[in-house]
Protein backbone atom coordinates (compact mmCIF):
# COMPACT_ATOMS: atom_id res chain seq x y z
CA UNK A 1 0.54 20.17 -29.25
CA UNK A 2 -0.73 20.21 -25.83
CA UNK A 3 1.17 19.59 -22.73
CA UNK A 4 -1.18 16.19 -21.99
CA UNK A 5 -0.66 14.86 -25.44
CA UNK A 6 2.94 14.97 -25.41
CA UNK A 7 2.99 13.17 -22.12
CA UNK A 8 3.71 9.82 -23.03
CA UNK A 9 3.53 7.37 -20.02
CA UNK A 10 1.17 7.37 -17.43
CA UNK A 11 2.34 6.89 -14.40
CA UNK A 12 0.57 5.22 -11.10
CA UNK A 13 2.09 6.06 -7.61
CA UNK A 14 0.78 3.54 -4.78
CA UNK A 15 0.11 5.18 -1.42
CA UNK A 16 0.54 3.43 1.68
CA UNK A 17 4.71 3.00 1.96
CA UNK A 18 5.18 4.46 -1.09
CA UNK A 19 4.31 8.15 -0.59
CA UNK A 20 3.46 8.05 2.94
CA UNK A 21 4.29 5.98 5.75
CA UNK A 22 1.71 3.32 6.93
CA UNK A 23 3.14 -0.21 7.95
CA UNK A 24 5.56 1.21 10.33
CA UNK A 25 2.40 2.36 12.71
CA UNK A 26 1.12 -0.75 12.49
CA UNK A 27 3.74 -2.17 13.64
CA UNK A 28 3.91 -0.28 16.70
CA UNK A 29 -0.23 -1.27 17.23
CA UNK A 30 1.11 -5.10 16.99
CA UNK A 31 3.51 -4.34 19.76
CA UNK A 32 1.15 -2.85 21.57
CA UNK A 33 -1.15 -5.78 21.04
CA UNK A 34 1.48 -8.28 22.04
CA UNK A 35 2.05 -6.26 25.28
CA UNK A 36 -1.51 -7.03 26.59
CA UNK A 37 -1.58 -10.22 25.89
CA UNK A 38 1.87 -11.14 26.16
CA UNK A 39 0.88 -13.57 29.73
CA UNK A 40 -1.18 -15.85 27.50
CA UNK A 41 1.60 -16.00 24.44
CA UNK A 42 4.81 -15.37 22.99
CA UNK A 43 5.63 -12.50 20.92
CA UNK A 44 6.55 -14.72 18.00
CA UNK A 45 3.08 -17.00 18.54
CA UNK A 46 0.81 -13.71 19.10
CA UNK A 47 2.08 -12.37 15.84
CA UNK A 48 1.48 -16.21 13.94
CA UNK A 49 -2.14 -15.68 15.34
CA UNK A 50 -3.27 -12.21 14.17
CA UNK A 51 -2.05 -12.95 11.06
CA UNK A 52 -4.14 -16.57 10.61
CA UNK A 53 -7.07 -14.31 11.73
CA UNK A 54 -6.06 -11.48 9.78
CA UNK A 55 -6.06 -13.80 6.43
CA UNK A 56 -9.42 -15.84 7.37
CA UNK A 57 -11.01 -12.36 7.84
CA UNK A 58 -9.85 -10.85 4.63
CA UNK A 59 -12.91 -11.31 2.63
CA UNK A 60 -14.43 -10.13 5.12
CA UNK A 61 -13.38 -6.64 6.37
CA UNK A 62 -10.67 -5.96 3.34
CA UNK A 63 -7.71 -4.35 4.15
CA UNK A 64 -7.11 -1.44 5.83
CA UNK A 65 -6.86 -0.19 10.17
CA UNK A 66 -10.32 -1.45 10.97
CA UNK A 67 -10.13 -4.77 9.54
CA UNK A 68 -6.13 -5.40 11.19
CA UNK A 69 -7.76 -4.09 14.69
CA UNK A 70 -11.10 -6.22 14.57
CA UNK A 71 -8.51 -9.42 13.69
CA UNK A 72 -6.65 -8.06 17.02
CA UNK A 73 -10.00 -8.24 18.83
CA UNK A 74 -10.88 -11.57 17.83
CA UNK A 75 -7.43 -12.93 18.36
CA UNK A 76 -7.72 -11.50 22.06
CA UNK A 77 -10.86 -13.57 22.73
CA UNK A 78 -9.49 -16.81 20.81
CA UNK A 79 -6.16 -16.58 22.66
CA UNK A 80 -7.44 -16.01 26.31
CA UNK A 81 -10.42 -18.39 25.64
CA UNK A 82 -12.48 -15.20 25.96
CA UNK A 83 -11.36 -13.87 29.16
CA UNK A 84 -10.04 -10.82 28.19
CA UNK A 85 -10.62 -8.04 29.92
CA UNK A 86 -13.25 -5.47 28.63
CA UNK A 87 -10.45 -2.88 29.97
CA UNK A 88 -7.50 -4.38 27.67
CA UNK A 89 -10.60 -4.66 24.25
CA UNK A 90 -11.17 -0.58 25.06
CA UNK A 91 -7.33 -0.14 24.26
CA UNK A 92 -7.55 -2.30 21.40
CA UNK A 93 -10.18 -0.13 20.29
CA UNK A 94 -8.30 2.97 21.06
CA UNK A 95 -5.89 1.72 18.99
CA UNK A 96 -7.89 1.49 15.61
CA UNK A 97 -9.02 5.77 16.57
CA UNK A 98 -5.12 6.44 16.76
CA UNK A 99 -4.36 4.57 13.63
CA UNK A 100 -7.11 6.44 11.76
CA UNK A 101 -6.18 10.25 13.33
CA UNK A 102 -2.33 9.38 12.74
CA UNK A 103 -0.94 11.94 11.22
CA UNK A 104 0.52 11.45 7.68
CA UNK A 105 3.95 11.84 7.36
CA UNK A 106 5.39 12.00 3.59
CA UNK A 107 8.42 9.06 2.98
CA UNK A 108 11.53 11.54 2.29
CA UNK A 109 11.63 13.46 -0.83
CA UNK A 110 7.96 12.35 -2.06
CA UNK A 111 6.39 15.92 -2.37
CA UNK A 112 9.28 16.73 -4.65
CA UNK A 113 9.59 13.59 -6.49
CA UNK A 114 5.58 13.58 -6.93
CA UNK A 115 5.75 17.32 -8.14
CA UNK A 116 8.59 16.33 -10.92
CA UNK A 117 6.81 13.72 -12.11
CA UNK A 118 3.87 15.56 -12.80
CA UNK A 119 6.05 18.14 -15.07
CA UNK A 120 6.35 15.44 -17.23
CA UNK A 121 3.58 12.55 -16.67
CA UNK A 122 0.40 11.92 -16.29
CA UNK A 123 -0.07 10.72 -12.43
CA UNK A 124 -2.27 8.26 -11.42
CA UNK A 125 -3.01 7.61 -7.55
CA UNK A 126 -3.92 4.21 -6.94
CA UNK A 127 -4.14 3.23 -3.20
CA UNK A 128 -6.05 0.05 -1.41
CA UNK A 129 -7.77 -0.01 1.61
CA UNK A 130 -10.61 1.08 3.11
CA UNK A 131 -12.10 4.09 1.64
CA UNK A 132 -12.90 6.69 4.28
CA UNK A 133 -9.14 6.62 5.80
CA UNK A 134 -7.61 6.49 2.55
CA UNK A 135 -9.42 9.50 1.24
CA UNK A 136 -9.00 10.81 4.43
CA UNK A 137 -4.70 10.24 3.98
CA UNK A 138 -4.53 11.70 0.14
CA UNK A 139 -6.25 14.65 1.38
CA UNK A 140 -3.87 15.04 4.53
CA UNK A 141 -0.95 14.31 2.48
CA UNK A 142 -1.01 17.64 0.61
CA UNK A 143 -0.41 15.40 -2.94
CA UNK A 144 -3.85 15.42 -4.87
CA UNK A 145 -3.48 18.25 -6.65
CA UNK A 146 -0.67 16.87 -8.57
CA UNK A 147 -2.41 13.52 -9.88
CA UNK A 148 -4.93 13.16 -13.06
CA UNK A 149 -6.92 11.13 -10.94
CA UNK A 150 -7.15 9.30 -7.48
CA UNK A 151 -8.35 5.42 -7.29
CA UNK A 152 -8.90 3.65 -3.86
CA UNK A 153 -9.61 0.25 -4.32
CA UNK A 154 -10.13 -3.08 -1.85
CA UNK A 155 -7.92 -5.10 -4.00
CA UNK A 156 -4.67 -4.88 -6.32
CA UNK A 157 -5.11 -7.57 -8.98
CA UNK A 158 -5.50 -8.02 -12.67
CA UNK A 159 -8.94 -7.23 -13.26
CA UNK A 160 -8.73 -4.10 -10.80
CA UNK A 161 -5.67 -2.68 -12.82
CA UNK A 162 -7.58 -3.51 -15.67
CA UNK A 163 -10.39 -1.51 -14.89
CA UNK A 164 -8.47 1.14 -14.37
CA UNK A 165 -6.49 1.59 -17.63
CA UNK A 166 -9.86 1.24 -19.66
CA UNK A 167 -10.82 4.04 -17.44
CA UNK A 168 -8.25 6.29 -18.40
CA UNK A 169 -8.26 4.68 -22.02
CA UNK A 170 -4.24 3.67 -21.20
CA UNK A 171 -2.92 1.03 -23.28
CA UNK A 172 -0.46 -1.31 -20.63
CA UNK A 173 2.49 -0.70 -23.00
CA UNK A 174 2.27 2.82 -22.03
CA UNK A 175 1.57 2.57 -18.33
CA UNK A 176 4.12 1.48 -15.56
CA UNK A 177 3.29 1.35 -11.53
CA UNK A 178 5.38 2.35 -8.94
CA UNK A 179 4.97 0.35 -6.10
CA UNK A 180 6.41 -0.79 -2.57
CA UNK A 181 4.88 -4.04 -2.44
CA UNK A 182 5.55 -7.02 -4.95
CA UNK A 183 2.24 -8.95 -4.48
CA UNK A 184 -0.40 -5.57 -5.26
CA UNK A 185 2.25 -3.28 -7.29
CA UNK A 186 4.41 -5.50 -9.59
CA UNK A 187 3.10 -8.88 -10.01
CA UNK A 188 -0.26 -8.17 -11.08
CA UNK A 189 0.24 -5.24 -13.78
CA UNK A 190 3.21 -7.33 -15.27
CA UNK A 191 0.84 -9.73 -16.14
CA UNK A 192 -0.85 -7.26 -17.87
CA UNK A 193 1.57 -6.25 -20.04
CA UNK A 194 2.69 -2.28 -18.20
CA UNK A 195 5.47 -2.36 -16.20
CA UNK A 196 6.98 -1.43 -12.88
CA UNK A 197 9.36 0.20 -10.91
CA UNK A 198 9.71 -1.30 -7.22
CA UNK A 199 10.39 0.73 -4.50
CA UNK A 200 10.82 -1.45 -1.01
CA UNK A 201 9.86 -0.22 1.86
CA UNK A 202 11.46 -0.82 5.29
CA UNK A 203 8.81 -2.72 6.97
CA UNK A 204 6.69 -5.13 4.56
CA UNK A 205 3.85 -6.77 5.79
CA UNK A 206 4.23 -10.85 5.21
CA UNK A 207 0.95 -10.54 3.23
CA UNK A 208 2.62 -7.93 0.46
CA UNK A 209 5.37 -9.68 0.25
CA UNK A 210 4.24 -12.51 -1.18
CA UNK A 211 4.89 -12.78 -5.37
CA UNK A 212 4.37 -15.33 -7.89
CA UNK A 213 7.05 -13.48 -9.72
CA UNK A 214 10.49 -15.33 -10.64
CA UNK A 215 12.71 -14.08 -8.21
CA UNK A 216 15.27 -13.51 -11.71
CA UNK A 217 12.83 -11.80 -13.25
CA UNK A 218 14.02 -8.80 -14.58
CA UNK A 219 11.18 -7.13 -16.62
CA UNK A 220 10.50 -4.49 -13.92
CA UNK A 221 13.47 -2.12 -12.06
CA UNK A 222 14.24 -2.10 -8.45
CA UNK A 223 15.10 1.55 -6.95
CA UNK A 224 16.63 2.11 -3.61
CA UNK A 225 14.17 5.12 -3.30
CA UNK A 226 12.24 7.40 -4.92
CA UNK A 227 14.44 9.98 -5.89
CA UNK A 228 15.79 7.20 -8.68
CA UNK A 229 12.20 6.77 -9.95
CA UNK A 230 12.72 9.69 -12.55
CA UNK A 231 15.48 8.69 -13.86
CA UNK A 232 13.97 4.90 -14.22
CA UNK A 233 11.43 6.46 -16.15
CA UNK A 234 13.64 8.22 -18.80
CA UNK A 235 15.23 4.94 -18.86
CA UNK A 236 12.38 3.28 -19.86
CA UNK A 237 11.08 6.22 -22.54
CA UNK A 238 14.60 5.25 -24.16
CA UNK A 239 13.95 1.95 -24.44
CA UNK A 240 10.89 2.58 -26.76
């Protein structure tokens, strides 16, 4: 028997604060943005802003560095009633090129983790935002080699996940996402039948944190970090 066929799970592996760190820099671009605008707002208020413009742009310009930076933009004209300078919009701008040319730094232990896993499942990359910086992140982050197959996608839901599995002709029962962020990594491939492993990460955007799971749900595990994802695994092989 090959090694593929006696892989049994297939195993997806979110990228952004799950493998490699992402919210944390934008964090540090909000500050930023607060700090030029901080004469017209408070902290707290500029922060409630971007993110009612980050939300009514959504369907816009997806998710992803260009669409949270264009929401910063817009928020900067709203908030000073378009008297922003064009000086303070150029470092707005400069912003969005340092987000993009960041470089990516692997969350502790996820080269080794990823390589384990790959010893004994098949991997599945499955990362959303927008496509050039994503592709442009897996490739920096020295992981691709280890995964089956790499999906970047605008959206975590249902239907996406769904698409997926057909692709790979993976049946839910045998298919469980590791994930940082409730909303795009747990709640919607529950519904579908897989199941999850959670794995928080320090910052969460208020976005990704929302979940219309049960907060006693207890249908998916919860790991500190990722170095207890392999052990959730055989865990749930057992449980077969």
């Amino acid at each position: 028997m090959s090694r593929d066929v006696e892989k049994r799970l297939v195993v997806g592996l979110d990228g952004d604060d799950t493998l490699w760190h992402n919210e944390n820099i934008l964090w540090y671009a909000e500050q930023k943005f607060q700090q030029v605008l901080l004469h017209y707002l408070s902290a707290e208020d500029l922060s409630h802003r971007l993110y009612e413009t980050e939300m009514r742009n959504l369907s816009l310009f997806g998710y992803g560095a260009k669409g949270f930076v264009l929401s910063m933009i817009e928020t900067a004209i709203e908030v000073t009633d378009g008297r922003i300078a064009v000086a303070d919009i150029q470092s707005l701008i400069g912003l969005l090129k340092d987000i993009i040319w960041h470089p990516v730094h692997l969350i502790d232990s996820a080269a080794q983790v990823v390589d384990e896993l790959s010893r004994s499942y098949k991997l599945i990359l499955i990362s959303k935002g927008e496509l050039f910086h994503q592709e442009h992140k897996v490739a920096r982050s020295g992981l691709a080699d280890f995964f089956s197959g790499v999906e970047i996608v605008s959206e975590k839901d249902q239907s996406v996940y769904a698409r997926i599995l057909a692709k790979y002709d993976v049946d839910p029962s045998n298919f469980v996402m590791v994930g940082n962020s409730l909303r795009s990594d747990i709640d919607p491939i529950l519904k579908l039948g897989a199941r999850a492993i959670h794995v928080p990460y320090e910052i969460t955007w208020k976005h990704e944190g929302q979940s219309s799971l049960d907060p006693n749900n207890r249908t998916y595990v919860l790991c500190n970090s990722l170095t207890e994802v392999a052990d959730a695994l055989r865990e749930m092989e057992g449980m077969d």
